[in-house]
C-alpha atoms as a PDB file:
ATOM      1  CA  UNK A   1       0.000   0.000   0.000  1.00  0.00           C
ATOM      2  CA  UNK A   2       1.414   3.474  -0.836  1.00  0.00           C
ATOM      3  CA  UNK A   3       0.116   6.499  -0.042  1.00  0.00           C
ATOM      4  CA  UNK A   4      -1.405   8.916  -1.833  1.00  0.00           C
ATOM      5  CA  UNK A   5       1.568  11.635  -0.523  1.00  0.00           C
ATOM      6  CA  UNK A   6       2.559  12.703   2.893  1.00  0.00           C
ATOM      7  CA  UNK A   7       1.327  14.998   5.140  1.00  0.00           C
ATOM      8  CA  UNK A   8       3.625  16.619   7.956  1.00  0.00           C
ATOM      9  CA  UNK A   9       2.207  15.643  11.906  1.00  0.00           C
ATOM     10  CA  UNK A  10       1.295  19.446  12.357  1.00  0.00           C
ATOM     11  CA  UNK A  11      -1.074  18.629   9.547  1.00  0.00           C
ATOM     12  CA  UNK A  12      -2.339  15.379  11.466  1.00  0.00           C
ATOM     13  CA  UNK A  13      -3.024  17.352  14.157  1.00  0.00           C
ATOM     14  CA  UNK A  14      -5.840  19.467  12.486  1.00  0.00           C
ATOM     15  CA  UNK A  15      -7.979  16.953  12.037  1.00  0.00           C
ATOM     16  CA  UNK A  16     -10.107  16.545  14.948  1.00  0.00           C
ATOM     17  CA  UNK A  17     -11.752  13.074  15.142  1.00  0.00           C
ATOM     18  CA  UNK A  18     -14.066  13.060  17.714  1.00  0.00           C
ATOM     19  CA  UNK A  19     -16.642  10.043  18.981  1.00  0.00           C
ATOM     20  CA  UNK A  20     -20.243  10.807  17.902  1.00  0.00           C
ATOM     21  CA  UNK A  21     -23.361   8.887  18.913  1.00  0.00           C
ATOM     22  CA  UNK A  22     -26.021   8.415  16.027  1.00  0.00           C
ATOM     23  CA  UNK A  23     -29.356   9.669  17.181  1.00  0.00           C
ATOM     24  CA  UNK A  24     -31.343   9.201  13.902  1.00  0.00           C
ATOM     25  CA  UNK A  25     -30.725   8.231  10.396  1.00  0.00           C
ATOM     26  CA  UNK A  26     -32.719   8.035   7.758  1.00  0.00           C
ATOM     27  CA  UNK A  27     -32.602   7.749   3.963  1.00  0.00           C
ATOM     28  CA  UNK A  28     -32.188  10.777   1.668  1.00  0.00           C
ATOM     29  CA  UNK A  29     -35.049  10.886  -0.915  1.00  0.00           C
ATOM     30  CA  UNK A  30     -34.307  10.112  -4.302  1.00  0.00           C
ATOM     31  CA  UNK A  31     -30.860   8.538  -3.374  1.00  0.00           C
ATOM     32  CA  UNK A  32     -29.583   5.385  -3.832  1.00  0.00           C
ATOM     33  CA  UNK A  33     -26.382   5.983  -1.056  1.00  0.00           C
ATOM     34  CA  UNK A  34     -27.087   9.017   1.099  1.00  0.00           C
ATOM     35  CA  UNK A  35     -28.236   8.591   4.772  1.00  0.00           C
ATOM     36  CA  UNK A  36     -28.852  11.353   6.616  1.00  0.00           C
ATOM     37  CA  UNK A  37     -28.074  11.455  10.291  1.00  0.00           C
ATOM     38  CA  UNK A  38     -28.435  13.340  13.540  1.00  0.00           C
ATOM     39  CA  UNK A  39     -25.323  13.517  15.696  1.00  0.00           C
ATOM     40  CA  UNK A  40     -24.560  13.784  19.373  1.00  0.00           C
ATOM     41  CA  UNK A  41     -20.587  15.465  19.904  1.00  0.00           C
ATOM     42  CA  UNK A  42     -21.954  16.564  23.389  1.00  0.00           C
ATOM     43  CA  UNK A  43     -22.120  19.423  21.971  1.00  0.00           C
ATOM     44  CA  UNK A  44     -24.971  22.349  22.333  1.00  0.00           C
ATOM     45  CA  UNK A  45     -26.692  20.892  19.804  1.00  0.00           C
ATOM     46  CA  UNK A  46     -26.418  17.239  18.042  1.00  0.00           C
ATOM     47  CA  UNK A  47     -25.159  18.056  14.102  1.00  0.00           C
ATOM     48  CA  UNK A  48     -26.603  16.857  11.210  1.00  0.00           C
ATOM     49  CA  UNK A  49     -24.285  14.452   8.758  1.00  0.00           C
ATOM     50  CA  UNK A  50     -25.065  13.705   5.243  1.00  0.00           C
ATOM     51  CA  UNK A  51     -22.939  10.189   4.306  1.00  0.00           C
ATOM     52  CA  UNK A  52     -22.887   8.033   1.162  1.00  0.00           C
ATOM     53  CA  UNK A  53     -23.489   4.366   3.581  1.00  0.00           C
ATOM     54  CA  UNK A  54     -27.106   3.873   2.867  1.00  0.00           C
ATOM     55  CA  UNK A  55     -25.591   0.876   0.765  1.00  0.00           C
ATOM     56  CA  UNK A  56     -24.577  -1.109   3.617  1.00  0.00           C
ATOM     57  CA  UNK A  57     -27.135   0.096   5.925  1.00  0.00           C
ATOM     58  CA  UNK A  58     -30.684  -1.607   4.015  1.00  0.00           C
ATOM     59  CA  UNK A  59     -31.978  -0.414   7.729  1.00  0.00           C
ATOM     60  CA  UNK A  60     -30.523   2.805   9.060  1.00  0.00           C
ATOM     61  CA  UNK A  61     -32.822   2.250  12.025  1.00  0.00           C
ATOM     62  CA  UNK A  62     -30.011  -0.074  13.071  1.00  0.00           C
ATOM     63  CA  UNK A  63     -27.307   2.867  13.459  1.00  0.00           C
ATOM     64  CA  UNK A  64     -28.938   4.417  16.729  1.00  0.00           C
ATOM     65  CA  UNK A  65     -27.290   4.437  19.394  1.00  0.00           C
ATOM     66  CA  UNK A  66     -23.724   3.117  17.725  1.00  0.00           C
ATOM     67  CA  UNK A  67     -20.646   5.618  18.475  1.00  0.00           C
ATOM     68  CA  UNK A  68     -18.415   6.061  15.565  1.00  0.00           C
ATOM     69  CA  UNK A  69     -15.210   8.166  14.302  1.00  0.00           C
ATOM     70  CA  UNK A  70     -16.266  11.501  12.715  1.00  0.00           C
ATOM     71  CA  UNK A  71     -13.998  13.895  11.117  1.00  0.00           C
ATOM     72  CA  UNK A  72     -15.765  16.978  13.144  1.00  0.00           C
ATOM     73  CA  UNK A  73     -13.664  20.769  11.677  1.00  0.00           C
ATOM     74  CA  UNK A  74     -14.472  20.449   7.603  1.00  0.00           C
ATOM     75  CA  UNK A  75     -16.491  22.941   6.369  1.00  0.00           C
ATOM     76  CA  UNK A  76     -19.730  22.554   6.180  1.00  0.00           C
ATOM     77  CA  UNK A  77     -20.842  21.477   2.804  1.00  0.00           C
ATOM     78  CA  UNK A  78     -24.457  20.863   1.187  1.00  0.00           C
ATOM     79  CA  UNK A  79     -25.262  18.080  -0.386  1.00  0.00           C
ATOM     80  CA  UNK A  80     -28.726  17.134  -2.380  1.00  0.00           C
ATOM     81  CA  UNK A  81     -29.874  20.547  -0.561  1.00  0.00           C
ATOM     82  CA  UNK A  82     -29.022  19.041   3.093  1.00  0.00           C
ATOM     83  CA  UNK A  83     -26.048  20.512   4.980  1.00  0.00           C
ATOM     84  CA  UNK A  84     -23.811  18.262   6.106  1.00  0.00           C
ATOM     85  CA  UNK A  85     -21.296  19.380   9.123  1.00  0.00           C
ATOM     86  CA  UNK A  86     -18.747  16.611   9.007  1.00  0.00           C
ATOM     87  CA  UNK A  87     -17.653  13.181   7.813  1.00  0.00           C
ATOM     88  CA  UNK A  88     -18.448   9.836   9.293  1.00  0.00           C
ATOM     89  CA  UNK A  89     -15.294   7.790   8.832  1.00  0.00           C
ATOM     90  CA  UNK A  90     -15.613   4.314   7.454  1.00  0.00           C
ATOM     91  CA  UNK A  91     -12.972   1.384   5.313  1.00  0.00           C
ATOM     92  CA  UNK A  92     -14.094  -0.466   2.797  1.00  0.00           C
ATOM     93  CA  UNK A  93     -12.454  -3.642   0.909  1.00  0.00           C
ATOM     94  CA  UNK A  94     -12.447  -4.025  -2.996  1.00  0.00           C
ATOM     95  CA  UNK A  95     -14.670  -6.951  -2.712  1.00  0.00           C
ATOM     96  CA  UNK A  96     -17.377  -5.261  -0.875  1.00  0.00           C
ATOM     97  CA  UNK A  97     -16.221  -5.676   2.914  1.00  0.00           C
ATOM     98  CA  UNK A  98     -17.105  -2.621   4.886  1.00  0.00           C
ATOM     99  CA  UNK A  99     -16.382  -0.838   8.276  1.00  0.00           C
ATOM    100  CA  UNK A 100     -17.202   1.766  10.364  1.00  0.00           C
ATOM    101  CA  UNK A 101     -14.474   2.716  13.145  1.00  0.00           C
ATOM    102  CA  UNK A 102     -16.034   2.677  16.618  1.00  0.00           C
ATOM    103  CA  UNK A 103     -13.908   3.193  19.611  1.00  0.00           C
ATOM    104  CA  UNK A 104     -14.981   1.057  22.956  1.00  0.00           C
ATOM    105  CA  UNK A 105     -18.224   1.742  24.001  1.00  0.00           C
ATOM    106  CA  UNK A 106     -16.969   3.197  27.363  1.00  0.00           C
ATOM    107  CA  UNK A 107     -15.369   6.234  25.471  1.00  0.00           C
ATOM    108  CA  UNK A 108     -18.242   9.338  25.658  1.00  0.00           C
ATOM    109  CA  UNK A 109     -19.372  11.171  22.795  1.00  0.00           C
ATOM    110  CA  UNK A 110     -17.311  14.350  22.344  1.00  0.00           C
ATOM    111  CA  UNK A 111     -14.155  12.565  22.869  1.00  0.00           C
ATOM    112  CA  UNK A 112     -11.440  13.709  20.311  1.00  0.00           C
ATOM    113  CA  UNK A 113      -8.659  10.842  19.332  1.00  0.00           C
ATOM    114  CA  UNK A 114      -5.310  12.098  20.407  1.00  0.00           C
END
């Protein structure tokens, strides 16, 4: 595996990933990928996440209450009209195996990876 190119640690260090717990998610309308979920960071308010896993999720119903890896300072972008306020992170295989990172269920939502 190479990478793609190298980034310096200081660059690393931007990225905040930070534990989320998925409070809803439902299918985007007229999409074949796109769920659209509701986010707790333990923040003020939970955030809303647009993400192309409807694929491997026939039932998004079963995504409550799972914490998972976000990528939580990109801009906010819209996508099929929905803002979306960060990225759920996932791996996938070449022949269709899939992943989402979740840390132990102990760790709270809010938590950033150091």
């Amino acid at each position: 595996m190479n990478p793609k190119s190298s980034i310096s640690f200081d660059d690393f260090q931007k990225v905040e990933l930070t534990v989320g717990k998925i409070l809803s998610a439902e299918k985007v309308a007229e999409t074949d990928k796109l769920l659209r979920l509701t986010v707790d960071f333990a923040e003020t308010a939970p955030r809303q996440i647009i993400s192309g896993i409807a694929p491997y999720f026939p039932e998004p119903e079963k995504l409550l209450g799972r914490k998972c890896m976000f990528v939580t300072n990109i801009p906010a972008r819209t996508i099929k009209g929905l803002e979306s306020n960060g990225m759920i992170l996932a791996v996938s295989t070449e022949d269709g195996k899939f992943s989402l990172l979740e840390p132990n269920a102990e760790i709270p939502e809010g938590t950033r990876a150091k």
